[in-house]
Protein backbone atom coordinates (compact mmCIF):
# COMPACT_ATOMS: atom_id res chain seq x y z
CA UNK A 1 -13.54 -1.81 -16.50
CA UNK A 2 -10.48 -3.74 -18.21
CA UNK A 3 -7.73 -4.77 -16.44
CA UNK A 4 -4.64 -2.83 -16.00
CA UNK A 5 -1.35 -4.97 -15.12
CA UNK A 6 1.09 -2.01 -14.67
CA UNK A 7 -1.37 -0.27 -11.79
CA UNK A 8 0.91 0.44 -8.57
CA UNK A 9 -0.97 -0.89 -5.06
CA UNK A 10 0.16 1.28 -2.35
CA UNK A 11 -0.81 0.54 1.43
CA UNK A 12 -0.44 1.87 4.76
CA UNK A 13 0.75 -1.56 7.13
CA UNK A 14 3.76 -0.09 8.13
CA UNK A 15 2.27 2.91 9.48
CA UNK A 16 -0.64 0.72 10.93
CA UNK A 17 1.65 -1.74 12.31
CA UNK A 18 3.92 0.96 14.28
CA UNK A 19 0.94 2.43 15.52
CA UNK A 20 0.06 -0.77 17.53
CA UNK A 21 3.86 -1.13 18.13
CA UNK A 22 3.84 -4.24 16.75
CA UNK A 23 6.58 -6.18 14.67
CA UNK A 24 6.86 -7.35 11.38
CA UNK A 25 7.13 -11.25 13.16
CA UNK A 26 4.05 -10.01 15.33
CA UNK A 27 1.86 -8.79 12.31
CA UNK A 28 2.70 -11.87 10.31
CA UNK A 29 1.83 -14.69 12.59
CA UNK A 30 -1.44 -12.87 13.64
CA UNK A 31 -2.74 -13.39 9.73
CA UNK A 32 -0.35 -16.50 9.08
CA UNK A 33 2.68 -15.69 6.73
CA UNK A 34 6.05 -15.49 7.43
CA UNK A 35 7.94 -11.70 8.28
CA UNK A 36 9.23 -11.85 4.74
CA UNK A 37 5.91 -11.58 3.32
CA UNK A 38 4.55 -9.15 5.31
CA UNK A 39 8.08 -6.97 4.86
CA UNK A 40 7.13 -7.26 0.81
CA UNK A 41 3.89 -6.19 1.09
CA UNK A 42 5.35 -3.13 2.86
CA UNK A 43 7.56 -2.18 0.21
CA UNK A 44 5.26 -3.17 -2.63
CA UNK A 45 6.98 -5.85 -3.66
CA UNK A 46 4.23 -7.98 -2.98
CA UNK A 47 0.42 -8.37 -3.87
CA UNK A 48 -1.53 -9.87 -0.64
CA UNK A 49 -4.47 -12.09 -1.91
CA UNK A 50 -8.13 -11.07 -2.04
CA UNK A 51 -7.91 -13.44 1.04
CA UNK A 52 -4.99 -11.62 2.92
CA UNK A 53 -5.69 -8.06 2.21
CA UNK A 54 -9.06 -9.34 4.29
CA UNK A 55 -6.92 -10.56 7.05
CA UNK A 56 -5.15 -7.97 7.07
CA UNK A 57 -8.28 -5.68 7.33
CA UNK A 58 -9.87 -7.61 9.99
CA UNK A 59 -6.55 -7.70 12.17
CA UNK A 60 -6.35 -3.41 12.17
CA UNK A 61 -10.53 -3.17 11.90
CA UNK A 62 -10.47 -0.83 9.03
CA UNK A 63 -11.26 -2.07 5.55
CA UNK A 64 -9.05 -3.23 2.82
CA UNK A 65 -9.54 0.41 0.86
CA UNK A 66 -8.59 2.07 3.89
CA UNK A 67 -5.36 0.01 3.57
CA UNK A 68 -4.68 -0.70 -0.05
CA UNK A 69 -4.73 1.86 -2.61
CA UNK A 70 -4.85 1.32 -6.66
CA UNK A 71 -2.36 3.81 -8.86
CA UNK A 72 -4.60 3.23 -12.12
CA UNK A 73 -2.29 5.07 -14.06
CA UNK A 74 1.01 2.63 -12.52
CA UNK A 75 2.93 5.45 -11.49
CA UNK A 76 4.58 5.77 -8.59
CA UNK A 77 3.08 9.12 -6.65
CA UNK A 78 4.99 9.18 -3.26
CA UNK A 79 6.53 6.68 -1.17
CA UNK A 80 3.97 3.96 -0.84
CA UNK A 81 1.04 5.78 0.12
């Protein structure tokens, strides 16, 4: 499998995180960034590390495919999800 620099990564923390009612503030010091980071990975201007997206996982008990998906083709196919 090569590597493909152009595929989109699309996730579902928003969603999760207004689920729990929880803030951005709340969400980030529970895995240890700042709000800005977490408010980037949101929007998909951000790539969590490997070691995040685990975090991340853990914190919602689901696992990181259930939160991050992979647009192989780098299109953008819906708002974020």
């Amino acid at each position: 499998m090569g590597k493909n620099p152009t595929a989109a990564i699309f996730n579902d923390l928003k969603d999760l995180r207004a689920k729990q009612n929880l803030t951005q503030e709340d969400l980030a010091k529970a895995v240890g960034v700042t709000r800005v980071t977490i408010n980037y990975i949101e929007n998909g201007e951000y790539r969590p590390s490997l070691e995040l997206a685990f975090l991340l996982a853990k914190f919602f008990g689901k696992s990181i495919e259930e939160i991050f998906r992979m647009d192989s083709l780098g299109g953008r196919h819906g708002k974020n999800r």
